[in-house]
N, C-alpha and C. Protein backbone atom coordinates (compact mmCIF):
# COMPACT_ATOMS: atom_id res chain seq x y z
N UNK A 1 0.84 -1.19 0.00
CA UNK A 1 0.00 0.00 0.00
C UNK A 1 0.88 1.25 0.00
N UNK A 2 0.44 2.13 -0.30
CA UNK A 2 1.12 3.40 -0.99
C UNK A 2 1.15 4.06 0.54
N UNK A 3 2.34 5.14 0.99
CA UNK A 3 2.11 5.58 1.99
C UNK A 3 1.31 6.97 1.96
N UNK A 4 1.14 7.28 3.38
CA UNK A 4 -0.15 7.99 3.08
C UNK A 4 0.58 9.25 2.95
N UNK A 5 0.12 10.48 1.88
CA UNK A 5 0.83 11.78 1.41
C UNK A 5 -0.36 12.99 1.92
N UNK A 6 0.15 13.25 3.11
CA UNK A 6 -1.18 14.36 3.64
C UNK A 6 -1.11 15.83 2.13
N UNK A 7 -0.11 16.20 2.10
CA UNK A 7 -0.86 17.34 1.08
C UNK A 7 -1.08 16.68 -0.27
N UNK A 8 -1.11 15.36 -0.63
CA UNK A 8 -2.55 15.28 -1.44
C UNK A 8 -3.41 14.98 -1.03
N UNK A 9 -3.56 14.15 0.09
CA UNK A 9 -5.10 13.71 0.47
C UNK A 9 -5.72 15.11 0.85
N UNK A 10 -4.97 16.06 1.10
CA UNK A 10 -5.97 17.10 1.47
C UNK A 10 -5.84 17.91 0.08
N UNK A 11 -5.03 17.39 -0.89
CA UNK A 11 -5.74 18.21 -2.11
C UNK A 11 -6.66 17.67 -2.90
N UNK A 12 -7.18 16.07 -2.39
CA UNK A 12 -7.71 15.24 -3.14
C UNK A 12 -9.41 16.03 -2.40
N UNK A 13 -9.32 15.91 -0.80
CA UNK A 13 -10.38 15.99 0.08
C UNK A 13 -11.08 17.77 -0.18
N UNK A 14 -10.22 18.58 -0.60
CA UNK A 14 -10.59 19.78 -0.89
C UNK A 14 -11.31 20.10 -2.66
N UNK A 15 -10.68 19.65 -3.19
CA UNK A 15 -10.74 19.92 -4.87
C UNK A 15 -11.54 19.08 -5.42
N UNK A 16 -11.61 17.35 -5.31
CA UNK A 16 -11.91 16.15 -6.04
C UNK A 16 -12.86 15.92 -5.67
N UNK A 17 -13.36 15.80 -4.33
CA UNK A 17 -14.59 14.80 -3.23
C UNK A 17 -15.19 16.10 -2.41
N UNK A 18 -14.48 17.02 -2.57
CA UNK A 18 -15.36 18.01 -1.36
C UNK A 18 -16.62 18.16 -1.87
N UNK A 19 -17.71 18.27 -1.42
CA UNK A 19 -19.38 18.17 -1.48
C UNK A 19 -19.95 17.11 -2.36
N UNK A 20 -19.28 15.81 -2.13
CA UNK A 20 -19.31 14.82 -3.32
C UNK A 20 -20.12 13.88 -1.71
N UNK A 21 -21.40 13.43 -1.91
CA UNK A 21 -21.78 12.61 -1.07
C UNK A 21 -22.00 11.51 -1.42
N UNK A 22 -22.18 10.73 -2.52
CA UNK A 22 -22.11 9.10 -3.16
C UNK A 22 -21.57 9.11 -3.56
N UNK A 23 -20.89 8.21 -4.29
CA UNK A 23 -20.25 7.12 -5.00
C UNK A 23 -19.96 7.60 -6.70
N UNK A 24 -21.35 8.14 -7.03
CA UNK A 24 -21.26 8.56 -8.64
C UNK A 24 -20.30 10.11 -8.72
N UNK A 25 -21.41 10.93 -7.01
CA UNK A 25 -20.87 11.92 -6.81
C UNK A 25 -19.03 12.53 -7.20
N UNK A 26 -18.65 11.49 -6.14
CA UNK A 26 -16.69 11.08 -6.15
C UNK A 26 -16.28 10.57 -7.66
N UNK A 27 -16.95 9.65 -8.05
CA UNK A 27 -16.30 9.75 -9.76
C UNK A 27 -16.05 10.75 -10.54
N UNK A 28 -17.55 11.86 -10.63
CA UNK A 28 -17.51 12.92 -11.35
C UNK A 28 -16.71 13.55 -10.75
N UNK A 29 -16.56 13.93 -9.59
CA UNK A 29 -15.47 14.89 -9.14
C UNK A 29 -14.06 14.71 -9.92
N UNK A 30 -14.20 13.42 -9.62
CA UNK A 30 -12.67 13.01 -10.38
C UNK A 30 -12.25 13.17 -11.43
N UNK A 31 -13.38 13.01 -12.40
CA UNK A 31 -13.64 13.02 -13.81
C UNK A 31 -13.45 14.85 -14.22
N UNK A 32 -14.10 15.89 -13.55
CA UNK A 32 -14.09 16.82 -13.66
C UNK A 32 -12.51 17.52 -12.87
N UNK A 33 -11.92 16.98 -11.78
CA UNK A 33 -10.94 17.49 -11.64
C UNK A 33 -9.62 16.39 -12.72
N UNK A 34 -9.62 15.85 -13.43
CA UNK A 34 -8.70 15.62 -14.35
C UNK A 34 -9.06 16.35 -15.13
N UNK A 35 -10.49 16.71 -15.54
CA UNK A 35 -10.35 17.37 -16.97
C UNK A 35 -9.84 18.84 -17.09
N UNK A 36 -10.03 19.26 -15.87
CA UNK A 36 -9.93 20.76 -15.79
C UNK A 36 -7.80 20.95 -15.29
N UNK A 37 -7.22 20.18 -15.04
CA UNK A 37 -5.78 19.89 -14.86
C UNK A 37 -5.00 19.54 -16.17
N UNK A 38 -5.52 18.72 -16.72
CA UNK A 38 -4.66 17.96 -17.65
C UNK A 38 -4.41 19.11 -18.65
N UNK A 39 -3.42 19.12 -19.49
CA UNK A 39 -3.11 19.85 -20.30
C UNK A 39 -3.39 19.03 -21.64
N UNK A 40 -4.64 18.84 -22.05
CA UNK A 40 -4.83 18.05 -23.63
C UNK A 40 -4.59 18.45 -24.70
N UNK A 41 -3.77 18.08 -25.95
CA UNK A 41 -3.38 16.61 -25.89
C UNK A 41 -2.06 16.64 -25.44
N UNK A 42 -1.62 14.92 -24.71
CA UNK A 42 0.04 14.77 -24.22
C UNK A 42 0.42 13.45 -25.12
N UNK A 43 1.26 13.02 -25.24
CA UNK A 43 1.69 11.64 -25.01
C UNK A 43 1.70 11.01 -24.60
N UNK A 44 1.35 9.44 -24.20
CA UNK A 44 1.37 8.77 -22.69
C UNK A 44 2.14 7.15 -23.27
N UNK A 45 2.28 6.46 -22.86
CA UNK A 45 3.18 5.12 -23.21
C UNK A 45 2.12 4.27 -22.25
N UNK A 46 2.11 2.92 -22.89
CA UNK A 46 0.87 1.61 -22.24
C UNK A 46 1.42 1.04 -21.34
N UNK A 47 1.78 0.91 -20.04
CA UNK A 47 2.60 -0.22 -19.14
C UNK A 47 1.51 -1.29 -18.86
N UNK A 48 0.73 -1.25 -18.94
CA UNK A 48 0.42 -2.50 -18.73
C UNK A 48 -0.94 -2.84 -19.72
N UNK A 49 -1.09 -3.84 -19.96
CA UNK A 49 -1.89 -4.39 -20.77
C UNK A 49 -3.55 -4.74 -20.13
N UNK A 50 -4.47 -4.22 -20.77
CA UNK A 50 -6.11 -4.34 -20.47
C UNK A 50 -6.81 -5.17 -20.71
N UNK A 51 -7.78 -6.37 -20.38
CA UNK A 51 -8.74 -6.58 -21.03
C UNK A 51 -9.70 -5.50 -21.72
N UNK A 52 -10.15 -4.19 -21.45
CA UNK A 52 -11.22 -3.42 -21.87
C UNK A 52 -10.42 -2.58 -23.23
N UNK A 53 -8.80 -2.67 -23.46
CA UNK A 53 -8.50 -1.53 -23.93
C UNK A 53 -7.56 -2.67 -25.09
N UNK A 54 -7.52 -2.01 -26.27
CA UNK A 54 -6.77 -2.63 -27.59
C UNK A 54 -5.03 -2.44 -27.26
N UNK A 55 -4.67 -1.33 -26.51
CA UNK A 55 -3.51 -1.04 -26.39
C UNK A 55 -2.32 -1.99 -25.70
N UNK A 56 -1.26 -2.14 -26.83
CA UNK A 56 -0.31 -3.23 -26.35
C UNK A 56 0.92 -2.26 -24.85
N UNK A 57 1.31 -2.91 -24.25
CA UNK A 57 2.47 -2.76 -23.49
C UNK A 57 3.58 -2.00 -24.07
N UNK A 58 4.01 -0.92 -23.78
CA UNK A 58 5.33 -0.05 -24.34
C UNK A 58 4.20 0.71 -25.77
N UNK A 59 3.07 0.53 -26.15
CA UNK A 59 2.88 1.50 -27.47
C UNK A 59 2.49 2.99 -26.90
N UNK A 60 3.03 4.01 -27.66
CA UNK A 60 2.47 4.98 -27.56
C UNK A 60 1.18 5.62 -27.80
N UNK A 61 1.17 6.45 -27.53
CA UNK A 61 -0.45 7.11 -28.04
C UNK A 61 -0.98 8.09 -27.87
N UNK A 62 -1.59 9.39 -28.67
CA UNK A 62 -1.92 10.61 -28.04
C UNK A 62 -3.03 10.25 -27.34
N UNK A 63 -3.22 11.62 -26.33
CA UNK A 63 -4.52 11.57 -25.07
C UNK A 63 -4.79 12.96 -25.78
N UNK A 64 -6.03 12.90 -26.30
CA UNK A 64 -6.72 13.71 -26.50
C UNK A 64 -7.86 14.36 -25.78
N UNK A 65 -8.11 14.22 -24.78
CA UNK A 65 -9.49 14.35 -23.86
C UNK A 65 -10.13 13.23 -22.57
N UNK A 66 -10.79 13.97 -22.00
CA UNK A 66 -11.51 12.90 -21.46
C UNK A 66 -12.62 12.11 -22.15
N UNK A 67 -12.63 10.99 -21.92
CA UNK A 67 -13.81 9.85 -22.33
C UNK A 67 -15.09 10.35 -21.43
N UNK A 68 -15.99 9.72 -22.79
CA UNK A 68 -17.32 10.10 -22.20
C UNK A 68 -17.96 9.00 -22.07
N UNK A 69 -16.97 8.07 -21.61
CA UNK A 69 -17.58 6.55 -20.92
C UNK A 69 -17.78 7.14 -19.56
N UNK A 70 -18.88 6.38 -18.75
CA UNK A 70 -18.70 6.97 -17.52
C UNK A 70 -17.99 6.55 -16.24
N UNK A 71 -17.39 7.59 -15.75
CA UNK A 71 -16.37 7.28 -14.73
C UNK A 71 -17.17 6.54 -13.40
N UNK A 72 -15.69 5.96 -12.97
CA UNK A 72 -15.73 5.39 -11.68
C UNK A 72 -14.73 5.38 -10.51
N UNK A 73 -15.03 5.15 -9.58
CA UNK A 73 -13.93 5.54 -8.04
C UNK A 73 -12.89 4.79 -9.02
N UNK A 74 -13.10 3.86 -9.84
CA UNK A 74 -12.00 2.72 -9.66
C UNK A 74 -11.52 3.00 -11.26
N UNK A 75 -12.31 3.39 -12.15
CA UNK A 75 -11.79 3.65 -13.57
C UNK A 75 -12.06 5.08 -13.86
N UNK A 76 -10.84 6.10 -14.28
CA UNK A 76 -11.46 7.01 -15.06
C UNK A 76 -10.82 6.28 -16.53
N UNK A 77 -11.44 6.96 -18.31
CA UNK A 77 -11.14 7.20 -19.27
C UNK A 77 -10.80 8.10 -19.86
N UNK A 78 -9.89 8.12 -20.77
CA UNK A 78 -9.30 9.13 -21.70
C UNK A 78 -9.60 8.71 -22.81
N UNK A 79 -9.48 9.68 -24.46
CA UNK A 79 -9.81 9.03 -25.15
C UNK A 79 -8.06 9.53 -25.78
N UNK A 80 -8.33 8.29 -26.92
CA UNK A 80 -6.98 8.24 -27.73
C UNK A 80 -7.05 7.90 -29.17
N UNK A 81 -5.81 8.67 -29.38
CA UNK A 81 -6.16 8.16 -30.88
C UNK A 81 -5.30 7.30 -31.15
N UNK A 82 -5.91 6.24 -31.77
CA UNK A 82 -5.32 4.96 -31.66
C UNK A 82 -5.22 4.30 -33.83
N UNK A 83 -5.17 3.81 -34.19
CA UNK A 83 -4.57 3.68 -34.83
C UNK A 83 -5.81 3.96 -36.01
N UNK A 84 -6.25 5.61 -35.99
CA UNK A 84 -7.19 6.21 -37.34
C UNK A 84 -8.52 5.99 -36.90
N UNK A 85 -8.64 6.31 -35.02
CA UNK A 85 -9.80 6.27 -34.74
C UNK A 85 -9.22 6.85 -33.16
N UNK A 86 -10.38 7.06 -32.20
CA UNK A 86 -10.42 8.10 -31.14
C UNK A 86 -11.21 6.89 -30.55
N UNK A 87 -10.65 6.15 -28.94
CA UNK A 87 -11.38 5.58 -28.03
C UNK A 87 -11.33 5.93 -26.54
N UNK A 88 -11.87 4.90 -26.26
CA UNK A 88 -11.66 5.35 -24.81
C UNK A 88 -10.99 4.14 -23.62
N UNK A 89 -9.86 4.84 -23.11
CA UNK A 89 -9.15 3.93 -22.33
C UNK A 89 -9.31 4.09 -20.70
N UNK A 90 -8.61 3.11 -19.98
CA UNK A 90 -8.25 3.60 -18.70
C UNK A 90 -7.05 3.93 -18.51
N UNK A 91 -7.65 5.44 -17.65
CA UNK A 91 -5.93 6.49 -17.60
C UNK A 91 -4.98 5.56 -16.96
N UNK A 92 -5.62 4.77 -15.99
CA UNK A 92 -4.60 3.95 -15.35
C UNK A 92 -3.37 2.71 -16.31
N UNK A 93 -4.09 2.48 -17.23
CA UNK A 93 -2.86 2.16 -18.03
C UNK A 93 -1.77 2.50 -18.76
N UNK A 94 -2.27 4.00 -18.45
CA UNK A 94 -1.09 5.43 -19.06
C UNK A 94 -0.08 5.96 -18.51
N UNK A 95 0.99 6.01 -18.84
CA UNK A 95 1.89 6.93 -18.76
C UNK A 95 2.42 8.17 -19.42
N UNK A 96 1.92 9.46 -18.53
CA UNK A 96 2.68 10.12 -19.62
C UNK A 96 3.72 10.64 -19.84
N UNK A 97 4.24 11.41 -21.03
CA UNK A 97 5.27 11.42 -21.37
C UNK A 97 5.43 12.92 -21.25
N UNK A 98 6.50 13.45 -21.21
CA UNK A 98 6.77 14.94 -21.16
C UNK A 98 5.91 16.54 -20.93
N UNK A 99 4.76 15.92 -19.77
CA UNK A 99 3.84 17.29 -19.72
C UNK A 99 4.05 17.98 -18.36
N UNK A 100 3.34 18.48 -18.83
CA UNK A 100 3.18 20.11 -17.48
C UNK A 100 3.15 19.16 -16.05
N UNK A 101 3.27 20.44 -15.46
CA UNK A 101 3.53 20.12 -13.76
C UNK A 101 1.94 19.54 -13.24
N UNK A 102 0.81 20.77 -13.75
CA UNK A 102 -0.20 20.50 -13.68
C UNK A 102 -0.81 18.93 -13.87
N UNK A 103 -0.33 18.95 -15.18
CA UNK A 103 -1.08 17.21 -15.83
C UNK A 103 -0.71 16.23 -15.00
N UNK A 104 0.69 16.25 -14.68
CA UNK A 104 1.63 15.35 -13.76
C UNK A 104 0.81 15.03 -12.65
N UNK A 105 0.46 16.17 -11.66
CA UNK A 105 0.16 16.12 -10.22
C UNK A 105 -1.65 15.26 -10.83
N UNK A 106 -2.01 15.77 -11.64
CA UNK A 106 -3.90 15.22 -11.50
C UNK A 106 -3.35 13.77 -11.50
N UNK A 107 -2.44 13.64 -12.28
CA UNK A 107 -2.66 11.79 -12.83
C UNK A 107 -1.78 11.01 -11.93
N UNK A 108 -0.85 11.83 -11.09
CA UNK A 108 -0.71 11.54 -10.10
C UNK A 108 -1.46 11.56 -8.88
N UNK A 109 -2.07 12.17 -8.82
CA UNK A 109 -3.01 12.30 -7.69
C UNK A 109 -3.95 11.09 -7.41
N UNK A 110 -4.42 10.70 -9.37
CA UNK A 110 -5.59 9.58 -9.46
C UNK A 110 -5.02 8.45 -9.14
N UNK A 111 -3.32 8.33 -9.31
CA UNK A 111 -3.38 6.66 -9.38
C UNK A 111 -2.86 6.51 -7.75
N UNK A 112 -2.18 7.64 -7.43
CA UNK A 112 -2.62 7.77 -5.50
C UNK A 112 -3.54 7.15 -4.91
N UNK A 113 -4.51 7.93 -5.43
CA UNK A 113 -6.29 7.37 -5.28
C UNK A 113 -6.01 6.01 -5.36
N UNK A 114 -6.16 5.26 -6.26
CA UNK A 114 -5.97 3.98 -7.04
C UNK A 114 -5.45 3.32 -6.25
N UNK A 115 -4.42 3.48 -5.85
CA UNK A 115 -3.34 2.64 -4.70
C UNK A 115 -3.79 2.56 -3.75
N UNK A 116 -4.52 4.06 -2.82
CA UNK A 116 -5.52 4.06 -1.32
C UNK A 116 -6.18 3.29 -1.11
């Protein structure tokens, strides 16, 4: 288990979940605080391989947006363009590659989450 990082949980508990009282509530939060952080589009690289997602291990891929699959505590989506078409993945199989401080900390923040 990931150790616990008080100034994100309190940037997670202020920004992500604050007035979020269910379950769907905390997704959208999540969903809405990546979208409003990320700097779209980045680069990201596949580490690990999906059942839900076409993307192999080590391929690259632009992140163009958030997916308008709907989120969950446990999955958000991005969409990508993948080889002459735009889908939707889980961020958690992403890495990205060379972006802002901003983009860094959200997608860090989520797979924080993820690990909690």
């Amino acid at each position: 288990m990931t150790e616990r990082d008080e100034e994100r949980e309190e940037r997670i508990e202020m920004r992500v979940i604050v007035d979020a009282y269910t379950v769907e509530e905390q997704a959208y939060g999540w969903h809405a605080y990546l979208d409003d952080l990320i700097d779209f589009p980045f680069e990201a690289r596949c580490t690990t391989e999906r059942e839900e997602s076409p993307l192999k291990e080590g391929e690259t891929v632009r992140v163009v947006g958030m997916s308008s699959t709907e989120p969950t505590l446990s999955q958000q989506y991005v969409t990508v363009e993948w080889m002459d078409r735009e889908l939707g993945v889980p961020l958690e199989q992403l890495e990205p590659v060379n972006v802002d401080d901003d983009t860094k900390q959200a997608i860090e923040d989520w797979y924080y989450w993820l690990e909690r």
